[in-house]
C-alpha atoms as a PDB file:
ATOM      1  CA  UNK A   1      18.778 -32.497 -67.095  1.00  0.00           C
ATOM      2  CA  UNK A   2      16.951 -35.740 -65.746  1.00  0.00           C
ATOM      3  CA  UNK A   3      13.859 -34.590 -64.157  1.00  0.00           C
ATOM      4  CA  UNK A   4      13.488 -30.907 -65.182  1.00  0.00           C
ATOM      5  CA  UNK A   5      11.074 -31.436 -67.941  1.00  0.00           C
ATOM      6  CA  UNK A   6       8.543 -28.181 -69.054  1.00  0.00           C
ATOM      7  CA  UNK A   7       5.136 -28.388 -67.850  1.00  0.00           C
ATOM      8  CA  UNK A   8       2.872 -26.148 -69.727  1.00  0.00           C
ATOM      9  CA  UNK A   9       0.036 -23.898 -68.439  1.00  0.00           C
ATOM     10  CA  UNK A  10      -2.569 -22.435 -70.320  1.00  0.00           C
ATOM     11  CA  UNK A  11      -2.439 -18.975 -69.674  1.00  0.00           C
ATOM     12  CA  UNK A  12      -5.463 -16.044 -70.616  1.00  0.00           C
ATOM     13  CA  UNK A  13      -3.490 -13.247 -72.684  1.00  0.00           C
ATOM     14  CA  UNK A  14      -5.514 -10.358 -73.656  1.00  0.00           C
ATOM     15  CA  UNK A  15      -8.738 -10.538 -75.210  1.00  0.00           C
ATOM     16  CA  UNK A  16      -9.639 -13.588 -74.154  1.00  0.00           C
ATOM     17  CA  UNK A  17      -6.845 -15.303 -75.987  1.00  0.00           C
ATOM     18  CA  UNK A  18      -5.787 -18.664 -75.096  1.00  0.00           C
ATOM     19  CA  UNK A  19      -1.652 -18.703 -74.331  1.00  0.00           C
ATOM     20  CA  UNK A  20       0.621 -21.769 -73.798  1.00  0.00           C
ATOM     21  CA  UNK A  21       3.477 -20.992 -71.294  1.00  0.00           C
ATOM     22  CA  UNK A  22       6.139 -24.010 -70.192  1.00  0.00           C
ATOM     23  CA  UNK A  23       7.283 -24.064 -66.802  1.00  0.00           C
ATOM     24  CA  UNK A  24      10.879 -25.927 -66.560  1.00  0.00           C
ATOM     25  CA  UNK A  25      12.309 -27.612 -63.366  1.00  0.00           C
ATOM     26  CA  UNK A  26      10.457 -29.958 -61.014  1.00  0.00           C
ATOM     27  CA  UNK A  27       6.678 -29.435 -60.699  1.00  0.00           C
ATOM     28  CA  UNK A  28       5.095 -28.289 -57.365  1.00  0.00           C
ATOM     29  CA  UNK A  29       4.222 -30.552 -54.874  1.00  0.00           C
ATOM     30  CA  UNK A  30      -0.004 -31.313 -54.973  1.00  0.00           C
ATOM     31  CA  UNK A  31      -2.220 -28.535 -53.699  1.00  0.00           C
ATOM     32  CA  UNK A  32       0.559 -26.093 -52.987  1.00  0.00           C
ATOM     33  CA  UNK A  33       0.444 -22.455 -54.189  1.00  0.00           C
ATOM     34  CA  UNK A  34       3.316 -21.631 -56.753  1.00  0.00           C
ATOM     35  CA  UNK A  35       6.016 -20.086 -55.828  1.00  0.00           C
ATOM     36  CA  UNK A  36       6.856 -16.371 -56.795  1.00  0.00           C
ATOM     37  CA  UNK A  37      10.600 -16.803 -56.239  1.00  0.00           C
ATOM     38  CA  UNK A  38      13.135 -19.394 -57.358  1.00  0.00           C
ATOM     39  CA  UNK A  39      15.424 -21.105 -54.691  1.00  0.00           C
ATOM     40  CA  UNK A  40      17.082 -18.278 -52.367  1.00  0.00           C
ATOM     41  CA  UNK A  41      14.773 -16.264 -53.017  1.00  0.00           C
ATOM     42  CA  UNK A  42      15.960 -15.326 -56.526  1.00  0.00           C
ATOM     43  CA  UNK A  43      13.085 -13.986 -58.728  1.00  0.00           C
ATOM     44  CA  UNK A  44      11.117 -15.877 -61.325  1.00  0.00           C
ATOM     45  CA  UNK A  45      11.879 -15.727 -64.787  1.00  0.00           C
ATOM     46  CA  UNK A  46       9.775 -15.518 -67.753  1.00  0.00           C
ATOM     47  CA  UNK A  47      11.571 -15.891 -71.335  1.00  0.00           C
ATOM     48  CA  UNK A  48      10.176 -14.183 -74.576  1.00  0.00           C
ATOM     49  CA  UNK A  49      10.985 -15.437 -78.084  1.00  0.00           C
ATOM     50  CA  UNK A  50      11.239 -13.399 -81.010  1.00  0.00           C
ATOM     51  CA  UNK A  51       8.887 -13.145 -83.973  1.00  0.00           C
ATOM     52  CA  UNK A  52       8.717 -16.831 -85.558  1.00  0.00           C
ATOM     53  CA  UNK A  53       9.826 -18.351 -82.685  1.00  0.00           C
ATOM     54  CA  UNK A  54       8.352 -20.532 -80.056  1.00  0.00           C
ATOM     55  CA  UNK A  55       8.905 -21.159 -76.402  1.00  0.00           C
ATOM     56  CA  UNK A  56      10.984 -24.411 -76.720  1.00  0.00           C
ATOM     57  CA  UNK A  57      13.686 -22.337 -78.662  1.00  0.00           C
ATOM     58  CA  UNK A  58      14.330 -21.335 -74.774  1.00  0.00           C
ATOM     59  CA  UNK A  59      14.485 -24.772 -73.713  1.00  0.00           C
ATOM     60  CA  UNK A  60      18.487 -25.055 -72.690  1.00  0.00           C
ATOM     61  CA  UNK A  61      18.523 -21.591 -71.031  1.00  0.00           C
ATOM     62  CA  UNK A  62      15.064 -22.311 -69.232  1.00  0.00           C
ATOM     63  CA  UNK A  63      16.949 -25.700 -67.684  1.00  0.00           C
ATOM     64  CA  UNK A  64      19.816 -23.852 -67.057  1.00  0.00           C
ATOM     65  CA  UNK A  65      18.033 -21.097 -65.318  1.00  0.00           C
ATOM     66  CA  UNK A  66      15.430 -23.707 -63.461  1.00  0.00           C
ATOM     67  CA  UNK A  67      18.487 -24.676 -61.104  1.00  0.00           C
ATOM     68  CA  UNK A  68      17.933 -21.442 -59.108  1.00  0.00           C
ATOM     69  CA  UNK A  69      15.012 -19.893 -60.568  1.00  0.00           C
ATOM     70  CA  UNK A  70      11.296 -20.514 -61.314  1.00  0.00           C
ATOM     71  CA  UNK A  71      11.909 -20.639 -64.943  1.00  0.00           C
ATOM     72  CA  UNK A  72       8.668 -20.212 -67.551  1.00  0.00           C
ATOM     73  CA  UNK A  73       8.785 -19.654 -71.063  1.00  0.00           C
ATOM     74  CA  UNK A  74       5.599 -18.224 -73.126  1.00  0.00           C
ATOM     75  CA  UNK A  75       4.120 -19.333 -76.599  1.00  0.00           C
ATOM     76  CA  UNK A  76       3.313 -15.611 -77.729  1.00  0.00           C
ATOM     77  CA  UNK A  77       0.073 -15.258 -79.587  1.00  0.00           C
ATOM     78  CA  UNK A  78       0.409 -16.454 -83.050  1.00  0.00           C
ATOM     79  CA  UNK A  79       3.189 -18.140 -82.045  1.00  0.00           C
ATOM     80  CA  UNK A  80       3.968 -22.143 -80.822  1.00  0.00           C
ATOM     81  CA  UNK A  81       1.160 -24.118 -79.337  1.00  0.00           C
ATOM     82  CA  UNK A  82      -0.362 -20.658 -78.671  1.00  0.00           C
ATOM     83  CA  UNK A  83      -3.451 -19.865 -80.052  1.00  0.00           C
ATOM     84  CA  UNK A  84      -3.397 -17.980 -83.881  1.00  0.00           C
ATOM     85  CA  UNK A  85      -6.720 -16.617 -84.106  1.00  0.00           C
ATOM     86  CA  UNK A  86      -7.507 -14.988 -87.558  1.00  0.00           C
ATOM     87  CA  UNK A  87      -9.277 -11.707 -86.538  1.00  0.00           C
ATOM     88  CA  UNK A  88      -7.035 -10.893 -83.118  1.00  0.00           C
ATOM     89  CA  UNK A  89      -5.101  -7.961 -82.655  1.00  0.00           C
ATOM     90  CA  UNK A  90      -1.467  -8.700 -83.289  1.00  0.00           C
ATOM     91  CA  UNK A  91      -0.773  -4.859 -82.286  1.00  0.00           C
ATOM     92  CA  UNK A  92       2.124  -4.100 -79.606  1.00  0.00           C
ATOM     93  CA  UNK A  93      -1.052  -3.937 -77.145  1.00  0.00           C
ATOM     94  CA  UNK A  94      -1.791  -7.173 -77.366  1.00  0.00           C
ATOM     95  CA  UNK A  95       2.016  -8.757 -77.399  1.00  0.00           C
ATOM     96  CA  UNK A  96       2.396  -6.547 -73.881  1.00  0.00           C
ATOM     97  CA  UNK A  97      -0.921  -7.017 -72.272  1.00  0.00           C
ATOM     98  CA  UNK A  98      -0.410 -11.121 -72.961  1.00  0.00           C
ATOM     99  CA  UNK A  99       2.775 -10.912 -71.094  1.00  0.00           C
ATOM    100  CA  UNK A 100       1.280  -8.955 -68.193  1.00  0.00           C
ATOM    101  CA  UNK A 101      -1.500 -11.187 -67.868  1.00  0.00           C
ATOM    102  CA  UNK A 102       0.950 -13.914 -68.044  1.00  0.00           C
ATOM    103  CA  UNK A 103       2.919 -12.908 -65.118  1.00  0.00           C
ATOM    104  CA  UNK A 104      -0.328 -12.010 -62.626  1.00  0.00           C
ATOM    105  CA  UNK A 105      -1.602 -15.068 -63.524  1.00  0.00           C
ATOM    106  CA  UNK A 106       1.329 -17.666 -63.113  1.00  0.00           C
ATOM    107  CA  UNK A 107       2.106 -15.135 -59.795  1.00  0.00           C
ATOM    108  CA  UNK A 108       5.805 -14.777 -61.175  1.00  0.00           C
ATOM    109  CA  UNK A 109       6.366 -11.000 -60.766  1.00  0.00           C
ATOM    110  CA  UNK A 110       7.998  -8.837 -60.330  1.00  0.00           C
ATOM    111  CA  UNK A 111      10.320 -11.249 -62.302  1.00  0.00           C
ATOM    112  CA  UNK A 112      13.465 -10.736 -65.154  1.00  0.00           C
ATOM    113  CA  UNK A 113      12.159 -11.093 -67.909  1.00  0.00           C
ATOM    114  CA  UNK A 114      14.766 -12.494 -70.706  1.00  0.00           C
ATOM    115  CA  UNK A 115      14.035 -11.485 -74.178  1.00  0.00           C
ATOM    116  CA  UNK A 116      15.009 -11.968 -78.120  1.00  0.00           C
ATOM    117  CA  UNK A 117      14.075  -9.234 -80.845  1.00  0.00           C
ATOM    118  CA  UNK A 118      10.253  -8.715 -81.087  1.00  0.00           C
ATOM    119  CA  UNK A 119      10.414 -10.554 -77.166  1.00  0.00           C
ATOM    120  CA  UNK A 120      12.488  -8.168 -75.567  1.00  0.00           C
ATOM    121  CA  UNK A 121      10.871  -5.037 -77.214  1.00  0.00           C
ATOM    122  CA  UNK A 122       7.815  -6.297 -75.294  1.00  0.00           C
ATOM    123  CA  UNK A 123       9.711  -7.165 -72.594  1.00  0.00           C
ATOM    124  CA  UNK A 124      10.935  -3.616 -72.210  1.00  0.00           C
ATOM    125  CA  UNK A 125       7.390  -2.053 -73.341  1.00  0.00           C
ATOM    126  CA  UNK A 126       5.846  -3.885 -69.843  1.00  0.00           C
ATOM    127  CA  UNK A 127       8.463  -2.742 -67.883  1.00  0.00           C
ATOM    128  CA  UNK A 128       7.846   1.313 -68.391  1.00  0.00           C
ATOM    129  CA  UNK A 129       4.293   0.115 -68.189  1.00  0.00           C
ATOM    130  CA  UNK A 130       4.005  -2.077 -65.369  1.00  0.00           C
ATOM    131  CA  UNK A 131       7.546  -1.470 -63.562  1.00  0.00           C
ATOM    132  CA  UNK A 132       5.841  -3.451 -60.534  1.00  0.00           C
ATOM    133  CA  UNK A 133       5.852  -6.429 -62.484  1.00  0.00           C
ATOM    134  CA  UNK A 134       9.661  -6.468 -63.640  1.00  0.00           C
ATOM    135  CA  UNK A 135      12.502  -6.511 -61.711  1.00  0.00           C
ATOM    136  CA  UNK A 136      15.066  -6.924 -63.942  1.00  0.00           C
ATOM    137  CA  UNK A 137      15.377  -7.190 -68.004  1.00  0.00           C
ATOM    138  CA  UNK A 138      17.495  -9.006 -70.421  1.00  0.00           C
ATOM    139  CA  UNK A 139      17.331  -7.474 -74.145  1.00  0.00           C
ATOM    140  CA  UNK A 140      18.368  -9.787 -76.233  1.00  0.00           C
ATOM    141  CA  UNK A 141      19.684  -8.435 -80.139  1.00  0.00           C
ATOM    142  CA  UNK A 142      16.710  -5.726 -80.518  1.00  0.00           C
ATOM    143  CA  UNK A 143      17.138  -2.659 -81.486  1.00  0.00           C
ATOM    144  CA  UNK A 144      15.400   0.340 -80.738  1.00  0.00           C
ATOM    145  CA  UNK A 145      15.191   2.705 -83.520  1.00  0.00           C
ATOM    146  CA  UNK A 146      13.260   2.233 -86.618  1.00  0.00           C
ATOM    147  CA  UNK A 147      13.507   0.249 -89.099  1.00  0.00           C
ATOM    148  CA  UNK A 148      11.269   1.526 -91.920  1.00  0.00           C
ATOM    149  CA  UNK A 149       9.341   0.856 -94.813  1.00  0.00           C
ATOM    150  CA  UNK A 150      11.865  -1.165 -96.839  1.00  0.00           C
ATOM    151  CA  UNK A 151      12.322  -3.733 -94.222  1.00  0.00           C
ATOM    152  CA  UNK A 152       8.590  -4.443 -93.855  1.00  0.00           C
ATOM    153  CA  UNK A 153       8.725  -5.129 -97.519  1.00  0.00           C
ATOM    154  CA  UNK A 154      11.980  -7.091 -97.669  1.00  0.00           C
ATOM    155  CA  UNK A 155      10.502  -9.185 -94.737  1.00  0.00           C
ATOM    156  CA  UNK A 156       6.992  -9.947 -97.286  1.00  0.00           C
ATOM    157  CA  UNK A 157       9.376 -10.836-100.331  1.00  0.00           C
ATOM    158  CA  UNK A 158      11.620 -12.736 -98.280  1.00  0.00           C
ATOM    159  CA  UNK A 159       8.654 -15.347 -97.075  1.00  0.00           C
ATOM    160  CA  UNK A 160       7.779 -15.618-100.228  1.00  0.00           C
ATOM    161  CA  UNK A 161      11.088 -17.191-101.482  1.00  0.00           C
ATOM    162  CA  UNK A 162      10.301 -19.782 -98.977  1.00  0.00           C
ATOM    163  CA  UNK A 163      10.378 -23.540-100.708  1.00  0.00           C
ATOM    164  CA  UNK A 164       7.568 -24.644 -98.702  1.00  0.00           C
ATOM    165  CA  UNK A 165       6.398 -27.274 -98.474  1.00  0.00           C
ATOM    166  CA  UNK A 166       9.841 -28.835 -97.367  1.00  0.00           C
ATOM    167  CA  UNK A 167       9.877 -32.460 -97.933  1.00  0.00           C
ATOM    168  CA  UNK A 168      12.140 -33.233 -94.897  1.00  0.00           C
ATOM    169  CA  UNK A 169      13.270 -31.450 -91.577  1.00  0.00           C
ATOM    170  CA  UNK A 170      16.980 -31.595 -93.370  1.00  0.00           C
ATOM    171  CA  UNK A 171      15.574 -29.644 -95.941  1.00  0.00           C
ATOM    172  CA  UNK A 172      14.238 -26.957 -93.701  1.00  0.00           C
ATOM    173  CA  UNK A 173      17.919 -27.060 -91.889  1.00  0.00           C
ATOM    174  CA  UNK A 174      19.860 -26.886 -95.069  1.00  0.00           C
ATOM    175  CA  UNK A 175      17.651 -24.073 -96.313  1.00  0.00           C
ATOM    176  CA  UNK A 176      17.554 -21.815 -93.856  1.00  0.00           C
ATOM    177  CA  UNK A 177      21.224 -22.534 -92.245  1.00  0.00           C
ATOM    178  CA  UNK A 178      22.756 -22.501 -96.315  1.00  0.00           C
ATOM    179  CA  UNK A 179      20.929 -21.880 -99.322  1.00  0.00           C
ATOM    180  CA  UNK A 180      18.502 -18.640 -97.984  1.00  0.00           C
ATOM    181  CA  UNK A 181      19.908 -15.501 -99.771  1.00  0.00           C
ATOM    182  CA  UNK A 182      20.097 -13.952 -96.498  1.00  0.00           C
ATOM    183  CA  UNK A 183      22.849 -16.650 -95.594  1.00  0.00           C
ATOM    184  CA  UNK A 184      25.980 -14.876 -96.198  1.00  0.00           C
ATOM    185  CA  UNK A 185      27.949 -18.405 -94.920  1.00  0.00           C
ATOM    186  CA  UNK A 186      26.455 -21.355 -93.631  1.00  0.00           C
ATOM    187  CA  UNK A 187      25.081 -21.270 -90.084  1.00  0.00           C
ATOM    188  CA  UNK A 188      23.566 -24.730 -88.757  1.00  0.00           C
ATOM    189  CA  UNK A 189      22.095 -22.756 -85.956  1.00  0.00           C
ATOM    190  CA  UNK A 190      20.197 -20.803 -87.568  1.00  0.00           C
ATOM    191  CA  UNK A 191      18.891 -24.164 -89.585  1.00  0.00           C
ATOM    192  CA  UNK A 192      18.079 -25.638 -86.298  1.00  0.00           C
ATOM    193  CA  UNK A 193      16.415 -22.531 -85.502  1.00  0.00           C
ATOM    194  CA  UNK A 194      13.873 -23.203 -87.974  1.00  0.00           C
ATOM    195  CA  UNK A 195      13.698 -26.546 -87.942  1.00  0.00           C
ATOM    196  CA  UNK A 196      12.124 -26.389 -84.378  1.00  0.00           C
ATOM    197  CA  UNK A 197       9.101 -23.601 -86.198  1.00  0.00           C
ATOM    198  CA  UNK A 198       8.126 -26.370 -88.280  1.00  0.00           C
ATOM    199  CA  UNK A 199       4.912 -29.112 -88.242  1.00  0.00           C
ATOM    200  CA  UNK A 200       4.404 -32.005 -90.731  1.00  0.00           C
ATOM    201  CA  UNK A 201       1.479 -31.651 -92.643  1.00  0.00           C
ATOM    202  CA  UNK A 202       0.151 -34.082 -95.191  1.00  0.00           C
ATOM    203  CA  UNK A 203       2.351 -32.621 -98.149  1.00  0.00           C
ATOM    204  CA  UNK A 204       5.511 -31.706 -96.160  1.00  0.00           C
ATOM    205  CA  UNK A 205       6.877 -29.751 -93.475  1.00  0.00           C
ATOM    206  CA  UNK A 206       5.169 -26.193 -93.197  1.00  0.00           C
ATOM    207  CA  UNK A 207       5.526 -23.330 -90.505  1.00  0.00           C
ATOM    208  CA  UNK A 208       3.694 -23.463 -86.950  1.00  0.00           C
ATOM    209  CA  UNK A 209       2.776 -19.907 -87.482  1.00  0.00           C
ATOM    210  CA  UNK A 210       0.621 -17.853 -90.185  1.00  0.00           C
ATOM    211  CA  UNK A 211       3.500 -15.727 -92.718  1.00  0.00           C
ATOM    212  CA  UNK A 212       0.528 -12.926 -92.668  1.00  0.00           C
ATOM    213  CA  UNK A 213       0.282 -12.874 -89.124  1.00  0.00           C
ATOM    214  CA  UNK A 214       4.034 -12.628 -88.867  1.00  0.00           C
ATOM    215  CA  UNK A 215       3.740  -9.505 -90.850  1.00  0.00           C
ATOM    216  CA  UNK A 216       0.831  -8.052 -89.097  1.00  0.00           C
ATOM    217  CA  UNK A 217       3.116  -8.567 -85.830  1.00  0.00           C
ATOM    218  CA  UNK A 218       6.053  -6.955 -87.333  1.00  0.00           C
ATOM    219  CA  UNK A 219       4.151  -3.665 -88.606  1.00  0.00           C
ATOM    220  CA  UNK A 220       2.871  -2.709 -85.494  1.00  0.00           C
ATOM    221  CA  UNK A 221       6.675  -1.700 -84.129  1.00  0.00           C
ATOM    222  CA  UNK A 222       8.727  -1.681 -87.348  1.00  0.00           C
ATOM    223  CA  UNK A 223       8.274   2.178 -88.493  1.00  0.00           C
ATOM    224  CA  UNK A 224       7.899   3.765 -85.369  1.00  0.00           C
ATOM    225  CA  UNK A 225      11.262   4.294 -82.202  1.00  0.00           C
ATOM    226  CA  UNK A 226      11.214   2.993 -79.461  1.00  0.00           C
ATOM    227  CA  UNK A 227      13.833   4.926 -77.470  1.00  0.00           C
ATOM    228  CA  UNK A 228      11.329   6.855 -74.973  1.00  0.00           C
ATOM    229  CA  UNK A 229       9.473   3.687 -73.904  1.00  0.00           C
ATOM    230  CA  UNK A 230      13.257   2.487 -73.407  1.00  0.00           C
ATOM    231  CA  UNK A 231      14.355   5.328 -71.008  1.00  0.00           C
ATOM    232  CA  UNK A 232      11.130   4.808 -68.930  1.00  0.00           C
ATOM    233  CA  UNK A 233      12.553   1.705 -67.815  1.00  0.00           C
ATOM    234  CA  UNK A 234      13.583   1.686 -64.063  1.00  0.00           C
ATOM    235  CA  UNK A 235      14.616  -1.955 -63.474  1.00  0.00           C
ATOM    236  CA  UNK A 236      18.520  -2.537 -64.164  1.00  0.00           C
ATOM    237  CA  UNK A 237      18.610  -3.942 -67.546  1.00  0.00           C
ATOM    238  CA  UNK A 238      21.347  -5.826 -69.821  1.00  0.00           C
ATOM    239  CA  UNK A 239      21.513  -5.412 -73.369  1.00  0.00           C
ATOM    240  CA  UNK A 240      22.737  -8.164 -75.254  1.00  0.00           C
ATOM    241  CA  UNK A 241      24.161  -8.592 -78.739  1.00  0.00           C
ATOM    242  CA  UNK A 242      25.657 -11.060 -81.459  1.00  0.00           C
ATOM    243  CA  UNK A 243      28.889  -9.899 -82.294  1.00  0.00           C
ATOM    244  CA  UNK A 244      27.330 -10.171 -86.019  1.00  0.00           C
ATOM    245  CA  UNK A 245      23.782  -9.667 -85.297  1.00  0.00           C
ATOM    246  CA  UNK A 246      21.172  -7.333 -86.566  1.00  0.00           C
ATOM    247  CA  UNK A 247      22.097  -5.088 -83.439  1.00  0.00           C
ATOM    248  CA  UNK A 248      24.930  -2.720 -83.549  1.00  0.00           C
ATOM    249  CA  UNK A 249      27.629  -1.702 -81.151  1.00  0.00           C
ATOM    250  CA  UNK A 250      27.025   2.019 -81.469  1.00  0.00           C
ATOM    251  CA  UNK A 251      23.352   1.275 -81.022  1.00  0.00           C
ATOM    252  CA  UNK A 252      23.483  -0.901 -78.605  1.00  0.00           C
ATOM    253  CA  UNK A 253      25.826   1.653 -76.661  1.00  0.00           C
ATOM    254  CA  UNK A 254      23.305   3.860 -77.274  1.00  0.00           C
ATOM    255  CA  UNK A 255      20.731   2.040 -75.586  1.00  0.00           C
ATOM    256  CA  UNK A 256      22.571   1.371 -72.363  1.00  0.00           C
ATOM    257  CA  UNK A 257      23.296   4.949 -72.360  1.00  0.00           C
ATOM    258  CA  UNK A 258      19.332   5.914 -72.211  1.00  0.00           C
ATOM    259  CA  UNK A 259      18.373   3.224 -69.948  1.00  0.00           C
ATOM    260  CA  UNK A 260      18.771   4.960 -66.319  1.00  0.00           C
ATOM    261  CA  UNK A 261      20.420   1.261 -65.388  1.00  0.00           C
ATOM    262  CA  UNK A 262      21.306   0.103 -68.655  1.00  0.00           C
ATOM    263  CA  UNK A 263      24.548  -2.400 -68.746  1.00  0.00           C
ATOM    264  CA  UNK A 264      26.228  -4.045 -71.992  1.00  0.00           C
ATOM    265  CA  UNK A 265      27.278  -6.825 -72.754  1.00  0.00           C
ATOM    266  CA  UNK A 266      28.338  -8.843 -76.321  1.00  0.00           C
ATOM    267  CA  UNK A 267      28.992 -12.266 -77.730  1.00  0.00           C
ATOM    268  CA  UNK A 268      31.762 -12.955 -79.989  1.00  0.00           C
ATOM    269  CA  UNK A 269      31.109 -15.302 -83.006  1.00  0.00           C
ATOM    270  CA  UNK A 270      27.317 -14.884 -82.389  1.00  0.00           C
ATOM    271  CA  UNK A 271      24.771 -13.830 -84.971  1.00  0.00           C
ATOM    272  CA  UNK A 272      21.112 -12.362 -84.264  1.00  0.00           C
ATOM    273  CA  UNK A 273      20.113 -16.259 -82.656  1.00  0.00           C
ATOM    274  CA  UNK A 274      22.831 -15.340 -79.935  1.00  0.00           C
ATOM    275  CA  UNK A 275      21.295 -18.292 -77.683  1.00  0.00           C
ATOM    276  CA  UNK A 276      21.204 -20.362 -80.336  1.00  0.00           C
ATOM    277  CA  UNK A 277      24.742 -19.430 -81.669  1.00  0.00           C
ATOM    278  CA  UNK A 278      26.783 -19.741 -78.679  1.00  0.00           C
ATOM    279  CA  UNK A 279      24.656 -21.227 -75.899  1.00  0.00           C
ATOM    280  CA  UNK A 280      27.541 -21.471 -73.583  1.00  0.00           C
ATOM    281  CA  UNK A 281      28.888 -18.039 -74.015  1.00  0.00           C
ATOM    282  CA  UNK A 282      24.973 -16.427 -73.649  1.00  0.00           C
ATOM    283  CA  UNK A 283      25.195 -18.245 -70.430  1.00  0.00           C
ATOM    284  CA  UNK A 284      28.354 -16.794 -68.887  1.00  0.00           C
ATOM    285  CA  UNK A 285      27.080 -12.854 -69.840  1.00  0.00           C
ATOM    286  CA  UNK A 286      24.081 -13.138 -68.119  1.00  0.00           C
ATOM    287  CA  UNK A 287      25.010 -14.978 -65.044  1.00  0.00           C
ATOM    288  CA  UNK A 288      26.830 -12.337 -63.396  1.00  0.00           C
ATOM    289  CA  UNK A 289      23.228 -10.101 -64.285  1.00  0.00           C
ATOM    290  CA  UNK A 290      20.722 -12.409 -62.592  1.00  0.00           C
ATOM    291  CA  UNK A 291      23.037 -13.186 -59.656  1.00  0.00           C
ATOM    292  CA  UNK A 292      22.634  -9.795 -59.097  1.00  0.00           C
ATOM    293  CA  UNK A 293      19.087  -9.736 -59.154  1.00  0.00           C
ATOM    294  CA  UNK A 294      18.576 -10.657 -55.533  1.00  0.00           C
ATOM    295  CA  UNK A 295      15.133 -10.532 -53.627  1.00  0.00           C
ATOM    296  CA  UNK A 296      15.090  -7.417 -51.983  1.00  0.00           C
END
């Protein structure tokens, strides 16, 4: 999309920690204020990436959504050109209060928030916290029950099976979209998906983010629910799954049932990278959702 190129702004997440967020679609004129709403006064939009991902993974939804929208996508902490600081909390505190410092400071809410796995959980964490701040949500293949013990520890053996240092970027695509164990049939997406988490270093292509810090992310939410904090949310919300993702129908079902405006909606040949998957068909189930989403 000539001309719609991301502009990033650092933002102040909590604790003092540096965040990158990239604002797509034509930058504001000199001197003028930002604007809270998209065109027609249809809200602002922030996107949230999952754990191991980065803003840019956004990047054809963000243009997409520019058209009509004020469209920004956030680095999370630990994540992207975001800053990874050893000794910060990587607690579901942190993850939430980032993204509600986020929005006050780029004066984007209340906006729909649009969010993948360990994004939309925080997505839907700030909205029964700060329902002033969201006015509509987009959960994106997360699920809300636990997941327990032996996933944290198939997660810690499962990074270290990881070849790295990859000698080439085709190396990182072929492992992760073929020759990962957790492949059960090739999926270039889900190559590509790594390929864009990945920085050359002088022996080879290595990971943007820290492995531990991954972990330390994933703990914080991984043994404990997550239904109540779900049913607190007032804003209409649309859960989203990969017809072969991580989240369930019945779940997901589930989920729209507790949500007091909970809606459902699926994509067929889809895995968990549903925006990554089928980019096209992600696009036509939320439409109808944010053209809803009018300002009041």
């Amino acid at each position: 999309m000539p001309g719609r190129m991301a502009r990033r702004i650092d933002v102040t997440g909590a604790g003092g920690v540096r965040l990158a967020a990239w604002e797509f679609g034509d930058p504001p004129k000199a001197d003028a204020d930002p604007p809270q709403d998209g065109p027609g006064g249809l809200p602002g939009v922030l996107l949230l990436h999952g754990l191991m991902g980065r803003a840019s993974h956004w990047a054809p939804t963000a243009r997409w959504l520019s058209a009509r929208h004020r469209a920004v996508a956030l680095d999370q902490r630990g994540h992207g050109r975001s800053d990874k600081p050893p000794r910060a909390a990587y607690t579901r505190e942190a993850y939430v209060g980032d993204v509600e410092a986020a929005l006050e400071q780029l004066r984007l809410g209340p906006a729909v928030l649009i969010g993948h796995a360990m994004g939309a959980l925080t997505a839907w964490q700030l909205a029964a916290k700060r329902p002033d701040l969201v006015r509509g949500l987009v959960v994106c293949d997360m699920r809300a029950s636990a997941l327990g013990a032996a996933s944290q520890r198939e997660w810690t053996e499962w990074f270290g099976t990881w070849p790295v240092p990859f000698a080439t970027l085709a190396d990182v695509r072929k492992w992760f979209g073929e020759d990962d164990p957790r492949v059960e049939r090739p999926n270039p997406a889900r190559g590509e998906f790594f390929a864009e988490v990945m920085a050359e270093s002088p022996d080879g292509w290595r990971p943007v983010f820290e492995p531990e810090q991954m972990l330390r992310s994933r703990e914080t939410w991984v043994y404990d629910a997550h239904w109540e904090e779900l049913a607190q949310v007032r804003c209409p919300t649309l859960v989203v799954r990969g017809l072969d993702g991580e989240l369930g129908r019945a779940e997901a079902q589930e989920m729209v049932r507790v949500l007091p405006h909970g809606r459902y909606a699926e994509v067929a040949d889809a895995g968990h990278f549903v925006h990554y998957d089928q980019p096209a068909a992600w696009r036509s189930a939320i439409a109808p959702f944010l053209d809803g989403l009018r300002h009041p």
